[in-house]
PDB file of N, CA and C in Angstrom:
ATOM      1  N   UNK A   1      -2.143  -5.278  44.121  1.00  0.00           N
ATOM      2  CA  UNK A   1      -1.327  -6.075  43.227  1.00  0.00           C
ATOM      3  C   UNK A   1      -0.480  -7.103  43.974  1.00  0.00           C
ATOM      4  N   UNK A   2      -0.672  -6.637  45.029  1.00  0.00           N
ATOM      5  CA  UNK A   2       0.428  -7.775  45.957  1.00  0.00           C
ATOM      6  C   UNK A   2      -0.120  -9.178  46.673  1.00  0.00           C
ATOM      7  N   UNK A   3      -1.060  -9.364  45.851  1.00  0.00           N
ATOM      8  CA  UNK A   3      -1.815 -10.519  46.404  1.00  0.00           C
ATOM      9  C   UNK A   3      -1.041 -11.994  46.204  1.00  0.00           C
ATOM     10  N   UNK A   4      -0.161 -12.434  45.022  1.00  0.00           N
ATOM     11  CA  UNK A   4       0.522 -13.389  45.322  1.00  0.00           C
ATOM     12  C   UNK A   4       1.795 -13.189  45.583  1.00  0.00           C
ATOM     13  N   UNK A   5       2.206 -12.315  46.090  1.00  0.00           N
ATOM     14  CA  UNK A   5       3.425 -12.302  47.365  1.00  0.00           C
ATOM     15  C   UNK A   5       2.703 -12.615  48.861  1.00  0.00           C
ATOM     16  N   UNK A   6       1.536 -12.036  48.876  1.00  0.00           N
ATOM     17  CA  UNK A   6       1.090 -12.596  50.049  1.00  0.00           C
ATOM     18  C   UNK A   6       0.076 -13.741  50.252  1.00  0.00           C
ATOM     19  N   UNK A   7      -0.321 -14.425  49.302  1.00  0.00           N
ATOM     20  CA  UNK A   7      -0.687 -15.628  48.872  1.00  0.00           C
ATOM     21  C   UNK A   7       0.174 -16.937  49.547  1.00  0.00           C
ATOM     22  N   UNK A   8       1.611 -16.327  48.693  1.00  0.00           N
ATOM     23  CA  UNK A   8       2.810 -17.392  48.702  1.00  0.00           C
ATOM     24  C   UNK A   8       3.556 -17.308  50.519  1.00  0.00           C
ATOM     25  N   UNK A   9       3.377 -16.162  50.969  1.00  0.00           N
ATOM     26  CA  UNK A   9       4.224 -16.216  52.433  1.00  0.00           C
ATOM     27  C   UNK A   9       3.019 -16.257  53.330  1.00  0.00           C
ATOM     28  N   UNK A  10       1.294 -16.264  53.284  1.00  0.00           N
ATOM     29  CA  UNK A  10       1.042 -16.934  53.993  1.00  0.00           C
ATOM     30  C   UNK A  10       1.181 -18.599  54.064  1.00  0.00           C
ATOM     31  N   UNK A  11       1.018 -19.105  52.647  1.00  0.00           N
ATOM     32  CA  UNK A  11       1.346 -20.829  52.514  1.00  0.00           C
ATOM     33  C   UNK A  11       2.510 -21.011  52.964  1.00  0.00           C
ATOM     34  N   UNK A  12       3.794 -20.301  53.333  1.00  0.00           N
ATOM     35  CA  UNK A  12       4.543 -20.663  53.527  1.00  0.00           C
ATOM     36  C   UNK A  12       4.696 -21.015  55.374  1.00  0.00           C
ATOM     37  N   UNK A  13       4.069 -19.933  55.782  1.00  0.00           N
ATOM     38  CA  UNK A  13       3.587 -19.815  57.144  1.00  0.00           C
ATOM     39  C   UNK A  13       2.849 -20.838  57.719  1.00  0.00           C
ATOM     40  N   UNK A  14       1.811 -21.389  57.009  1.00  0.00           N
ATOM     41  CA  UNK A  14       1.087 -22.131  57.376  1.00  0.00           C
ATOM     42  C   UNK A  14       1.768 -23.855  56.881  1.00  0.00           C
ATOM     43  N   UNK A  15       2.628 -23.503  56.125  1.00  0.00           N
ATOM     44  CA  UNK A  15       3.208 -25.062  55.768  1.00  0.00           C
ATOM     45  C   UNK A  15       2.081 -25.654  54.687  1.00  0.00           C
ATOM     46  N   UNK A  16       1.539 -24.278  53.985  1.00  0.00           N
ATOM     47  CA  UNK A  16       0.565 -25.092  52.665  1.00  0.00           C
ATOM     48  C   UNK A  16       0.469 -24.656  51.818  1.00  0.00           C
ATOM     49  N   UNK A  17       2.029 -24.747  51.456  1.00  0.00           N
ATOM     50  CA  UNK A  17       2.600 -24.536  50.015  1.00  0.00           C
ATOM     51  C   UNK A  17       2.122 -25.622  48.777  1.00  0.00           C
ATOM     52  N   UNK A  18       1.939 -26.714  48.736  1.00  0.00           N
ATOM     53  CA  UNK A  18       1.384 -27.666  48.101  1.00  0.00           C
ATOM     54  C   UNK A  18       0.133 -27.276  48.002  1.00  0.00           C
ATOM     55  N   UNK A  19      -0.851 -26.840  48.508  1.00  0.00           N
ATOM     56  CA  UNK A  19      -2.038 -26.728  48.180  1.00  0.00           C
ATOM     57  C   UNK A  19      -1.888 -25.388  47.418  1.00  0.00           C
ATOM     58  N   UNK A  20      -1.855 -24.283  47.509  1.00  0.00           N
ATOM     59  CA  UNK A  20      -1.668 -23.289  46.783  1.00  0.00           C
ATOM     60  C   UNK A  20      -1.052 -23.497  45.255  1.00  0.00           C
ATOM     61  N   UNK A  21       0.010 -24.405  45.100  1.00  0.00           N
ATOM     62  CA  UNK A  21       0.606 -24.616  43.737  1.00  0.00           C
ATOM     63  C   UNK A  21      -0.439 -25.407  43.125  1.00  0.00           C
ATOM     64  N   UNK A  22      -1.660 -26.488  43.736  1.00  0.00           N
ATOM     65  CA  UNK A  22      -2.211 -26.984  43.019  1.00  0.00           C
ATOM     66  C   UNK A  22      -3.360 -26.354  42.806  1.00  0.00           C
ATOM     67  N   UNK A  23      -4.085 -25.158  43.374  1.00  0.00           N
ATOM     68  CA  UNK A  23      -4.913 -23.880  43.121  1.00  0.00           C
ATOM     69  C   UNK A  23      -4.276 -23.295  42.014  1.00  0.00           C
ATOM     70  N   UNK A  24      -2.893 -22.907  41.845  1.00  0.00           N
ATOM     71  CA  UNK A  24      -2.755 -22.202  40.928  1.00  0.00           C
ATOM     72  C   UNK A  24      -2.543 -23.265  39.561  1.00  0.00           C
ATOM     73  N   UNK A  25      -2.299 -24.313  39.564  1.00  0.00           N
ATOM     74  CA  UNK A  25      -2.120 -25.018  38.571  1.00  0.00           C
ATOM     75  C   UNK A  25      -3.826 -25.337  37.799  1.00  0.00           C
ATOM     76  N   UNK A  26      -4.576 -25.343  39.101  1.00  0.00           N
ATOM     77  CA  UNK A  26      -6.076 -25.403  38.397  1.00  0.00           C
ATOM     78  C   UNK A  26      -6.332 -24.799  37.451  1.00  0.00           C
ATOM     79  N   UNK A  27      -6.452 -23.148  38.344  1.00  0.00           N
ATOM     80  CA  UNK A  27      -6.458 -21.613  37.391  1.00  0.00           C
ATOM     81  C   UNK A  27      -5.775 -21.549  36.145  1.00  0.00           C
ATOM     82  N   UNK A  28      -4.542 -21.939  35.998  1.00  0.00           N
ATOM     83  CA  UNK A  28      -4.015 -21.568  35.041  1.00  0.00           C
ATOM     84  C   UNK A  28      -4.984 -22.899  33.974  1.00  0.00           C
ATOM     85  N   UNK A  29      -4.823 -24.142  34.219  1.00  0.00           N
ATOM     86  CA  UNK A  29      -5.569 -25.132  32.909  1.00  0.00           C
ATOM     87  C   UNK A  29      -6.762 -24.568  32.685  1.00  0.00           C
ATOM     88  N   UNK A  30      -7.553 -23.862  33.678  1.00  0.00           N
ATOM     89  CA  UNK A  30      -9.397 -22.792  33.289  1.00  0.00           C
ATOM     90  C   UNK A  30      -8.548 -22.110  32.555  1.00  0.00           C
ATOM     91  N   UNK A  31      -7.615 -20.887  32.668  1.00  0.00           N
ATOM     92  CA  UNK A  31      -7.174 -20.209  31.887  1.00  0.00           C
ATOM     93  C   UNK A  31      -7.004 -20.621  30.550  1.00  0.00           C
ATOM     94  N   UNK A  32      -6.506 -21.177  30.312  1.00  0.00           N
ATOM     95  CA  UNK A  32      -5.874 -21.743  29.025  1.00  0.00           C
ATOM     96  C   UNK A  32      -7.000 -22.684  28.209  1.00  0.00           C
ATOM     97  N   UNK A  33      -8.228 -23.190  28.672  1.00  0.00           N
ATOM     98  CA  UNK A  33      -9.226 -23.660  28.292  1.00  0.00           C
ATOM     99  C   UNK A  33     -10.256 -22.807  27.647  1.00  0.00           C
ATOM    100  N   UNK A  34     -10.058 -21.908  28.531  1.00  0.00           N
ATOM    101  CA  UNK A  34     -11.197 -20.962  28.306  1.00  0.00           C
ATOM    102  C   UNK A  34     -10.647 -19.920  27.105  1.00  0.00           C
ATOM    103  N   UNK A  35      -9.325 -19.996  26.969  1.00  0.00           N
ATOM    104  CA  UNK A  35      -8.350 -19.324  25.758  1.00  0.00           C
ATOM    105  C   UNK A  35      -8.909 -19.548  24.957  1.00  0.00           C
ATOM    106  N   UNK A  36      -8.903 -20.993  24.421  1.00  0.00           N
ATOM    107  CA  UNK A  36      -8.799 -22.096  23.461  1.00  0.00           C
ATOM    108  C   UNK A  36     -10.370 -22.185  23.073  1.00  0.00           C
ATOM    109  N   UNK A  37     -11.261 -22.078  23.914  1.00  0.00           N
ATOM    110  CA  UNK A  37     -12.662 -21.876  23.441  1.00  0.00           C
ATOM    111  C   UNK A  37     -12.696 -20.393  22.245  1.00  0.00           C
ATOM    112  N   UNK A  38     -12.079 -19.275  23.144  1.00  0.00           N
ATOM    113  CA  UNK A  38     -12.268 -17.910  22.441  1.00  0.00           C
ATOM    114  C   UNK A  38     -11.721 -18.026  20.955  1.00  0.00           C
ATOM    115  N   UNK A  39     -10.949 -18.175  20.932  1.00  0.00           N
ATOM    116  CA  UNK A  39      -9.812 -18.681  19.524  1.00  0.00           C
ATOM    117  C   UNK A  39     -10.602 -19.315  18.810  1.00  0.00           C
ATOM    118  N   UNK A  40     -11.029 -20.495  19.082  1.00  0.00           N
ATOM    119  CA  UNK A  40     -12.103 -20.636  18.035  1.00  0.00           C
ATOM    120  C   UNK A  40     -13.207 -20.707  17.342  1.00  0.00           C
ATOM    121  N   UNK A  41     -13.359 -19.802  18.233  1.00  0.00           N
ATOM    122  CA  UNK A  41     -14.439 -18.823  17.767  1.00  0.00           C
ATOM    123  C   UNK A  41     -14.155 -18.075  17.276  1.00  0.00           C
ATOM    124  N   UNK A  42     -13.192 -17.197  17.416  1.00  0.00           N
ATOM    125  CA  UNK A  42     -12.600 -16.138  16.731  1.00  0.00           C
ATOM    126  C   UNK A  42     -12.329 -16.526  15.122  1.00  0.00           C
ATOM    127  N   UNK A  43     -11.688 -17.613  15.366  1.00  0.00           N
ATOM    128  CA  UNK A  43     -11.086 -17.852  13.963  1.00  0.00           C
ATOM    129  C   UNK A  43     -12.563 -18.466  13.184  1.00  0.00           C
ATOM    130  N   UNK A  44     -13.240 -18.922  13.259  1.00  0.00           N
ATOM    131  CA  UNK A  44     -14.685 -19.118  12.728  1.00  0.00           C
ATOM    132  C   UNK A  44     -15.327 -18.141  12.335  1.00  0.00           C
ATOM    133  N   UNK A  45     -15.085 -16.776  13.320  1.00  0.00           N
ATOM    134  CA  UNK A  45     -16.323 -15.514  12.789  1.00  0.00           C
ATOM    135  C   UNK A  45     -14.969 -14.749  11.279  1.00  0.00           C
ATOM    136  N   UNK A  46     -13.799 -14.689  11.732  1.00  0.00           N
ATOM    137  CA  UNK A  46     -13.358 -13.829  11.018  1.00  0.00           C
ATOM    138  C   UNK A  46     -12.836 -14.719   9.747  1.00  0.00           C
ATOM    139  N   UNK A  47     -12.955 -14.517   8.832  1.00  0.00           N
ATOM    140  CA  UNK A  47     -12.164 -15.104   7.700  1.00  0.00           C
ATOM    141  C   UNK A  47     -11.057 -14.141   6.026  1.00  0.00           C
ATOM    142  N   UNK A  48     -11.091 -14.815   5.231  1.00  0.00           N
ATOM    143  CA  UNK A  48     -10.064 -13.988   4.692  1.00  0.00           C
ATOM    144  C   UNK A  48     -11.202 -12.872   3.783  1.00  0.00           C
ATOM    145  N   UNK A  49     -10.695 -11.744   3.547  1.00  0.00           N
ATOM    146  CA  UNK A  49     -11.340 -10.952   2.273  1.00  0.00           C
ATOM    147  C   UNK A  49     -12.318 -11.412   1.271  1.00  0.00           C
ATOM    148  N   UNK A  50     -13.557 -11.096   0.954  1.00  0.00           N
ATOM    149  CA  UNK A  50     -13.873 -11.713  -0.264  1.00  0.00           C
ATOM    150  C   UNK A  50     -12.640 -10.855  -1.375  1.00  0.00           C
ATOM    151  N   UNK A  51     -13.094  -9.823  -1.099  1.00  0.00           N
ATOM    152  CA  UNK A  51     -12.209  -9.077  -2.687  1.00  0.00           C
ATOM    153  C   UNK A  51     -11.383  -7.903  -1.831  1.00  0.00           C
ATOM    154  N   UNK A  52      -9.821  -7.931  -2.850  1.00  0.00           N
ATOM    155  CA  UNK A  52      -8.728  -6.945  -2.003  1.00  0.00           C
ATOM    156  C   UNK A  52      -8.827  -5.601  -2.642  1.00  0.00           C
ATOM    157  N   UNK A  53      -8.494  -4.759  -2.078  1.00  0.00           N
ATOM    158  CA  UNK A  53      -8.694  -3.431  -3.100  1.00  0.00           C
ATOM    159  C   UNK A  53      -7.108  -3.061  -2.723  1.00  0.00           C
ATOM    160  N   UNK A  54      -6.554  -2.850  -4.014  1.00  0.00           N
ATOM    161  CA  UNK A  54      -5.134  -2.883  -4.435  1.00  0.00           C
ATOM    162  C   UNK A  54      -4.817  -1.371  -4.380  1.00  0.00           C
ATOM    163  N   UNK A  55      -3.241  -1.020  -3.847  1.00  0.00           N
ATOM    164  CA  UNK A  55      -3.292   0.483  -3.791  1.00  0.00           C
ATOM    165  C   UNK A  55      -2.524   0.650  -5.082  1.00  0.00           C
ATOM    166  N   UNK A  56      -2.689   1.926  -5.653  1.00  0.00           N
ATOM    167  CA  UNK A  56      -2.711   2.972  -7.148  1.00  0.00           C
ATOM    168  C   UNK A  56      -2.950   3.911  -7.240  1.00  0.00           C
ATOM    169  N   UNK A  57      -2.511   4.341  -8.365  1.00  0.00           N
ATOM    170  CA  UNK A  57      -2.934   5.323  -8.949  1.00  0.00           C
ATOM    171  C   UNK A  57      -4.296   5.448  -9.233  1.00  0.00           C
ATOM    172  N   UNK A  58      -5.254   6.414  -9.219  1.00  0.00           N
ATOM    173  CA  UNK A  58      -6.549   6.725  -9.496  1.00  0.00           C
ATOM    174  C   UNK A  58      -6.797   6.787 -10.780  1.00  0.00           C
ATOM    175  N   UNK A  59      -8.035   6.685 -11.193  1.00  0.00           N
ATOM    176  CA  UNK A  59      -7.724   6.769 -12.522  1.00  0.00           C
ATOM    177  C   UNK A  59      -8.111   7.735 -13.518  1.00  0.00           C
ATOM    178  N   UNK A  60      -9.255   8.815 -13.190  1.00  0.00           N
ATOM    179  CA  UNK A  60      -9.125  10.082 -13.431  1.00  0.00           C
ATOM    180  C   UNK A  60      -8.753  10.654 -11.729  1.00  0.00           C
ATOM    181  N   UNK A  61      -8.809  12.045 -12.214  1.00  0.00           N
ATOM    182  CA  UNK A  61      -8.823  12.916 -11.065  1.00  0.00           C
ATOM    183  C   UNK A  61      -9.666  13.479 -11.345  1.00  0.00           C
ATOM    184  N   UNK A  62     -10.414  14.077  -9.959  1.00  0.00           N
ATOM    185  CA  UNK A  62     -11.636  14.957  -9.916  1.00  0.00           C
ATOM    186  C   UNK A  62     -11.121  16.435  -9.354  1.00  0.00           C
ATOM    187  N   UNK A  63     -11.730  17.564 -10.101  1.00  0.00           N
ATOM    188  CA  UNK A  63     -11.490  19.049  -9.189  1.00  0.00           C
ATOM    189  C   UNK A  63     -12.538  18.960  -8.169  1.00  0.00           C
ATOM    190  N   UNK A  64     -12.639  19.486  -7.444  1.00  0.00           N
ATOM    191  CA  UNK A  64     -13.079  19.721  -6.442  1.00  0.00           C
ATOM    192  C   UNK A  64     -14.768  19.935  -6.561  1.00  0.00           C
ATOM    193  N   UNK A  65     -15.559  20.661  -7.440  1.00  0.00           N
ATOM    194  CA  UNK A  65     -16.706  20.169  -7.794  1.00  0.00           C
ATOM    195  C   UNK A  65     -17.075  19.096  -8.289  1.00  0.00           C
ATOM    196  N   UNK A  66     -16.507  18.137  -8.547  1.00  0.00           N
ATOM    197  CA  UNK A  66     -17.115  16.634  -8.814  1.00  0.00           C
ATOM    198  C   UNK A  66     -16.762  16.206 -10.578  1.00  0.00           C
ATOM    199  N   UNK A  67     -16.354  17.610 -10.949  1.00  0.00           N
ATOM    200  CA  UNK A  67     -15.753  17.215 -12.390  1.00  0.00           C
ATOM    201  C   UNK A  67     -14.457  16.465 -12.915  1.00  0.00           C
ATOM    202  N   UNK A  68     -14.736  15.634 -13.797  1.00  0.00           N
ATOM    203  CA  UNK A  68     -13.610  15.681 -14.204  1.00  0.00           C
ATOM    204  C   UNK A  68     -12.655  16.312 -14.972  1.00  0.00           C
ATOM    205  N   UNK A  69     -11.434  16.283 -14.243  1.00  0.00           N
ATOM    206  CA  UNK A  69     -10.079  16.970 -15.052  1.00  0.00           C
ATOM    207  C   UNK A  69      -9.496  16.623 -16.349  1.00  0.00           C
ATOM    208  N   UNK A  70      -9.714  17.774 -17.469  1.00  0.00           N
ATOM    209  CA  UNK A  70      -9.549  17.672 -18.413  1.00  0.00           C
ATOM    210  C   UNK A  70      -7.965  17.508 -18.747  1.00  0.00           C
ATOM    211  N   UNK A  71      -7.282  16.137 -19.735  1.00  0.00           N
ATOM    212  CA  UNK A  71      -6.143  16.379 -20.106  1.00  0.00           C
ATOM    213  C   UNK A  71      -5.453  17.474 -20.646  1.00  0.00           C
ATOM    214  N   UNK A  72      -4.516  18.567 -20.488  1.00  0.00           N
ATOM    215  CA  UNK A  72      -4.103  19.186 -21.469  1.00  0.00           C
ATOM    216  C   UNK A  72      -3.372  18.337 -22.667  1.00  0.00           C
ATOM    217  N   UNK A  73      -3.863  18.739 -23.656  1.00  0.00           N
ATOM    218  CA  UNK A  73      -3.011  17.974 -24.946  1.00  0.00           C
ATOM    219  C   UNK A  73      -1.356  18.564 -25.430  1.00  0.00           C
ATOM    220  N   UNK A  74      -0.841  17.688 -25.250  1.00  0.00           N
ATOM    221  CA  UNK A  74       0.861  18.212 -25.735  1.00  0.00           C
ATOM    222  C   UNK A  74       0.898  18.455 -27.432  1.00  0.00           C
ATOM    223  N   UNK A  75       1.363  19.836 -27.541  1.00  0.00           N
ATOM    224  CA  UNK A  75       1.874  19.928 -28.899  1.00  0.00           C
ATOM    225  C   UNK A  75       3.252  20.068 -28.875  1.00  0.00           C
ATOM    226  N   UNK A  76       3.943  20.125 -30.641  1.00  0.00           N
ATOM    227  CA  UNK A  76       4.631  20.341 -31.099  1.00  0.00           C
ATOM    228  C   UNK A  76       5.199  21.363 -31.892  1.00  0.00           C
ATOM    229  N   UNK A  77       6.144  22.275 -31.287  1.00  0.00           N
ATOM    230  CA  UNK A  77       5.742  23.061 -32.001  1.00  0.00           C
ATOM    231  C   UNK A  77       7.345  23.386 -32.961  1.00  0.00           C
ATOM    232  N   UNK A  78       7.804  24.005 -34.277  1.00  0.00           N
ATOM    233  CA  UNK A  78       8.321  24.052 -35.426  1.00  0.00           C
ATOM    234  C   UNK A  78       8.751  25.341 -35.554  1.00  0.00           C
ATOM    235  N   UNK A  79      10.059  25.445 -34.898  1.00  0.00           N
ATOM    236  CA  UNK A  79      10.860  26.825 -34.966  1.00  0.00           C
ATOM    237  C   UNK A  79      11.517  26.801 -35.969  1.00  0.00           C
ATOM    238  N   UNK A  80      11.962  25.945 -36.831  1.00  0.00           N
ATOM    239  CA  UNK A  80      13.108  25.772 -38.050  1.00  0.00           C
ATOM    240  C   UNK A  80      12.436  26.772 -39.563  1.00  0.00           C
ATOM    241  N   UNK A  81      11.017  26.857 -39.423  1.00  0.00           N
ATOM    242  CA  UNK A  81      10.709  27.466 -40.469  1.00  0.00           C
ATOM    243  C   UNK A  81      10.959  29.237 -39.828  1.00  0.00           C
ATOM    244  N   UNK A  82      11.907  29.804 -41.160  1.00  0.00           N
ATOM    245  CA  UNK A  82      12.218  31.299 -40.551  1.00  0.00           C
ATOM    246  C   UNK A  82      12.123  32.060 -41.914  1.00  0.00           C
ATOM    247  N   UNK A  83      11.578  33.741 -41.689  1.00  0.00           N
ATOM    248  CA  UNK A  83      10.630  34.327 -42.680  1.00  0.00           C
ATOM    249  C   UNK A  83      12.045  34.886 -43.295  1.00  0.00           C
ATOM    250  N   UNK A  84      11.900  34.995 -44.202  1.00  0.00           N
ATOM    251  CA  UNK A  84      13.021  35.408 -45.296  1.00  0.00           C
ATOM    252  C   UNK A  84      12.923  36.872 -44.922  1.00  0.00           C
ATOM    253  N   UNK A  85      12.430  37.432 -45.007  1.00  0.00           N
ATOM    254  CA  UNK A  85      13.082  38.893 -44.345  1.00  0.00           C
ATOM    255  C   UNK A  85      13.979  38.725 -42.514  1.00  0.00           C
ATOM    256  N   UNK A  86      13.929  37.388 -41.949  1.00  0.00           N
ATOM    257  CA  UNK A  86      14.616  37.539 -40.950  1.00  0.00           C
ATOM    258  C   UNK A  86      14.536  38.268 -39.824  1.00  0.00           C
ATOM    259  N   UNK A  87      12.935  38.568 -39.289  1.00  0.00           N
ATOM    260  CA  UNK A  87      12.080  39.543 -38.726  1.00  0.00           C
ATOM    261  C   UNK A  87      11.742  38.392 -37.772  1.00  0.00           C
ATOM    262  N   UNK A  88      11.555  37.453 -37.699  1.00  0.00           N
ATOM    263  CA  UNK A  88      12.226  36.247 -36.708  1.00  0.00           C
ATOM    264  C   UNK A  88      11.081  34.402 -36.721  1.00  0.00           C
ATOM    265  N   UNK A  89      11.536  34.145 -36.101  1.00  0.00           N
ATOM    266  CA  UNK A  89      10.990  32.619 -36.087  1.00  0.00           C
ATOM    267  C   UNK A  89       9.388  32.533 -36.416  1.00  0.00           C
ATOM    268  N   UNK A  90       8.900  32.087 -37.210  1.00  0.00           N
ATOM    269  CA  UNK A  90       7.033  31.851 -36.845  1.00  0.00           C
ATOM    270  C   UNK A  90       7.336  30.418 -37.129  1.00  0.00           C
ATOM    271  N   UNK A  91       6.427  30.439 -35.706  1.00  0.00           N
ATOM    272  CA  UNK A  91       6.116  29.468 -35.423  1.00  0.00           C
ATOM    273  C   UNK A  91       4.648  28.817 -35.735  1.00  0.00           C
ATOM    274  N   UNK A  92       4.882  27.621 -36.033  1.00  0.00           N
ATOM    275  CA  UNK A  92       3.930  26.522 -36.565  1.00  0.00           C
ATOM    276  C   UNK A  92       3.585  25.440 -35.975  1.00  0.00           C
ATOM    277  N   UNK A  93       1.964  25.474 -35.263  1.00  0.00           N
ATOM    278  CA  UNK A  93       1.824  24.834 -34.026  1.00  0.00           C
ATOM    279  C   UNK A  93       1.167  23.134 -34.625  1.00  0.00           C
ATOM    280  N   UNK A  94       1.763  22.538 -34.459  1.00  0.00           N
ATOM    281  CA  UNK A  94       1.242  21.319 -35.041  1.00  0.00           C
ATOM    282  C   UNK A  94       0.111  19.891 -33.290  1.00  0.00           C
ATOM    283  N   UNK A  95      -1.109  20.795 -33.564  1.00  0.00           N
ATOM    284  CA  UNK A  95      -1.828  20.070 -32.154  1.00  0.00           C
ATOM    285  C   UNK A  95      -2.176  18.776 -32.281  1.00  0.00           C
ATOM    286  N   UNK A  96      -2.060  18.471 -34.203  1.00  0.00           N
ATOM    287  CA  UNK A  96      -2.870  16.864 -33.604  1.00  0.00           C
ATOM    288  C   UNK A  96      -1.383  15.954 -34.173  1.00  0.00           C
ATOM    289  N   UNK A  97      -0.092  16.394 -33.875  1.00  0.00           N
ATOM    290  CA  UNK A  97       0.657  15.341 -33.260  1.00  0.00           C
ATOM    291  C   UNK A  97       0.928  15.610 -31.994  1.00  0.00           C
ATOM    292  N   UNK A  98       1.388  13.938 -31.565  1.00  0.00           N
ATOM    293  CA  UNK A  98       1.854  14.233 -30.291  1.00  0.00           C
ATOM    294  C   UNK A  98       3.576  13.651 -30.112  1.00  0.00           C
ATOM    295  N   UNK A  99       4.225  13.899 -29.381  1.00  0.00           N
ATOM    296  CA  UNK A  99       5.169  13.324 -29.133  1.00  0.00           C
ATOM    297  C   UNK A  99       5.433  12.392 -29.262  1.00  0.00           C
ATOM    298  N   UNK A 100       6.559  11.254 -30.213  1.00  0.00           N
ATOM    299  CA  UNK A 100       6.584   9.977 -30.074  1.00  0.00           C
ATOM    300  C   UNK A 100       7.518   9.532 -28.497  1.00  0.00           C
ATOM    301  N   UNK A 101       7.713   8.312 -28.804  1.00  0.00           N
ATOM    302  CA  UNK A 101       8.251   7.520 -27.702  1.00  0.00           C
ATOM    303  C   UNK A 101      10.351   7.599 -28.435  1.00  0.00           C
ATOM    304  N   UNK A 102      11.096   7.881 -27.530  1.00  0.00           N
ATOM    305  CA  UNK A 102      12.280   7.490 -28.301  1.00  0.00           C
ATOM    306  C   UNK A 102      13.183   6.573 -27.282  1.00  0.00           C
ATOM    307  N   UNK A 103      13.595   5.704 -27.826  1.00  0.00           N
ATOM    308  CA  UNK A 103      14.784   4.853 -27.000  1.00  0.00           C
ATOM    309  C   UNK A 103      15.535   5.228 -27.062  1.00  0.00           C
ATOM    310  N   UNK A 104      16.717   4.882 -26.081  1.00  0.00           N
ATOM    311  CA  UNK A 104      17.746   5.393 -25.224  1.00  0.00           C
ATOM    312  C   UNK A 104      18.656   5.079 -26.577  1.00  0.00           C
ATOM    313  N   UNK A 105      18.502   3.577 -26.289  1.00  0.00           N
ATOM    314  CA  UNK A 105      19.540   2.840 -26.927  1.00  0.00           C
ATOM    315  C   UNK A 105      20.087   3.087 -28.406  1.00  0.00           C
ATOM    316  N   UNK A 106      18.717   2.528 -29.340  1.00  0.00           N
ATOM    317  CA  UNK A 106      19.091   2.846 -30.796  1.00  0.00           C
ATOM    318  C   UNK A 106      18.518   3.848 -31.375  1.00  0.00           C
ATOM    319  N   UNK A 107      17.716   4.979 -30.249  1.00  0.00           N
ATOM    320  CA  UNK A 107      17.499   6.255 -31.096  1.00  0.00           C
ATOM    321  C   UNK A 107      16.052   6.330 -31.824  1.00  0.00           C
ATOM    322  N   UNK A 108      15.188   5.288 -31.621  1.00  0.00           N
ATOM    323  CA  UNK A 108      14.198   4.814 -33.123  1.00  0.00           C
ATOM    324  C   UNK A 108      13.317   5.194 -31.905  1.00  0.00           C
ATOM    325  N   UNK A 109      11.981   5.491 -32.857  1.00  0.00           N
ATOM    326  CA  UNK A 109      10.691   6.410 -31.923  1.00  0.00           C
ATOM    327  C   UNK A 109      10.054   4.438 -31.846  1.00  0.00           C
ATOM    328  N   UNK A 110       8.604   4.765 -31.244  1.00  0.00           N
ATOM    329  CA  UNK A 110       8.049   3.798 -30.873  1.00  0.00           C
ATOM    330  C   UNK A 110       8.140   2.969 -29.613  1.00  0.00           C
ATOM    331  N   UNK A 111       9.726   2.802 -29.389  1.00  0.00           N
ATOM    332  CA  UNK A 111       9.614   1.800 -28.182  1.00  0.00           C
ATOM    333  C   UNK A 111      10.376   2.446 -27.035  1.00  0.00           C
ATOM    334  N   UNK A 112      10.630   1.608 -26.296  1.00  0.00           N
ATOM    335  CA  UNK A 112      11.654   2.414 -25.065  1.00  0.00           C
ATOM    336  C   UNK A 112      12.602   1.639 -24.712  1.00  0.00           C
ATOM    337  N   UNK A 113      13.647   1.909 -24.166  1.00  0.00           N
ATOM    338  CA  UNK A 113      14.892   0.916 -24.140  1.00  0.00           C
ATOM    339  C   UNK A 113      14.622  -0.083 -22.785  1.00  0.00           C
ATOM    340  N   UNK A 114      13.804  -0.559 -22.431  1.00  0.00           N
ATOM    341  CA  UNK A 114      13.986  -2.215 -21.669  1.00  0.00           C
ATOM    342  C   UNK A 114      13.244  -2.968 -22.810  1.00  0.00           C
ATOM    343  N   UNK A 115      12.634  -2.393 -23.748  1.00  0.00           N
ATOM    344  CA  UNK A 115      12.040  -3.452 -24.585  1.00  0.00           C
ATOM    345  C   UNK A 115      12.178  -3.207 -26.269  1.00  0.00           C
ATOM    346  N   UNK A 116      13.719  -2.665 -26.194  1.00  0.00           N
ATOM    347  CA  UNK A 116      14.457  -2.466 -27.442  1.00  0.00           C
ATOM    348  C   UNK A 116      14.382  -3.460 -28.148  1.00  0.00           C
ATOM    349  N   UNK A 117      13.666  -3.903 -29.772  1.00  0.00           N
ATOM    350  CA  UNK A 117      14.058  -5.291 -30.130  1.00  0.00           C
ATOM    351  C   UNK A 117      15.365  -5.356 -30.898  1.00  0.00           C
ATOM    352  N   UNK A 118      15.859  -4.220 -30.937  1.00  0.00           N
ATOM    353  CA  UNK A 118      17.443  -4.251 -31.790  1.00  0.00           C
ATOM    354  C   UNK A 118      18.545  -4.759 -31.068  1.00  0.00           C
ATOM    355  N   UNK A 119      18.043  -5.131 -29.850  1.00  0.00           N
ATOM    356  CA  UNK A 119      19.224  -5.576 -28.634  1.00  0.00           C
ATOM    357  C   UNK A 119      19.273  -7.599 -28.646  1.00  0.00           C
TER     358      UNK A 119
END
């Protein structure tokens, strides 16, 4: 590694310091030529994406054999109806509603409060 420390103190020895700076001034313009070739080439072979693939959510999920995962369906279910003998709650499973949407704001099913139109 010590080749231009001893590069530079033999030129100095010999009184041919000028020739050595203009050796290295050569090298370095090959250097930098030969950069400038690679580059563009580089920038010629590589170019931008045809198509980006965006990160997300998936859009089913698979179990582990290759199936797909079935939604569970949300019910509702109706504790207020109670048997007159008072023997306790039956319950009344209501499966084909589902939960509405309720806003924060004015309370009303359907929407959600950033896109309240009562505001």
């Amino acid at each position: 590694m010590g080749y231009a420390k001893k590069a530079l103190d033999y030129a100095i020895q010999t009184d041919k310091l000028n020739e050595l700076v203009s050796q290295l001034e050569n090298f370095i313009e090959a250097a930098k030529e030969e950069l400038s070739n690679n580059q563009e080439n580089i920038n010629s072979i590589v170019g931008d994406p045809i198509q980006v693939k965006h990160k997300g959510r998936q859009p089913n999920r698979y179990k582990s054999g290759g199936k797909l995962l079935q939604k569970k369906k949300k019910t509702i279910r109706d504790v207020m109806n109670v048997n007159d003998q008072h023997i306790g709650p039956v319950i009344q499973d209501f499966s084909n509603q589902k939960r509405a949407r309720h806003c924060q704001k004015c309370k009303k099913t359907g929407h959600y409060a950033p896109r309240c139109p009562n505001i």
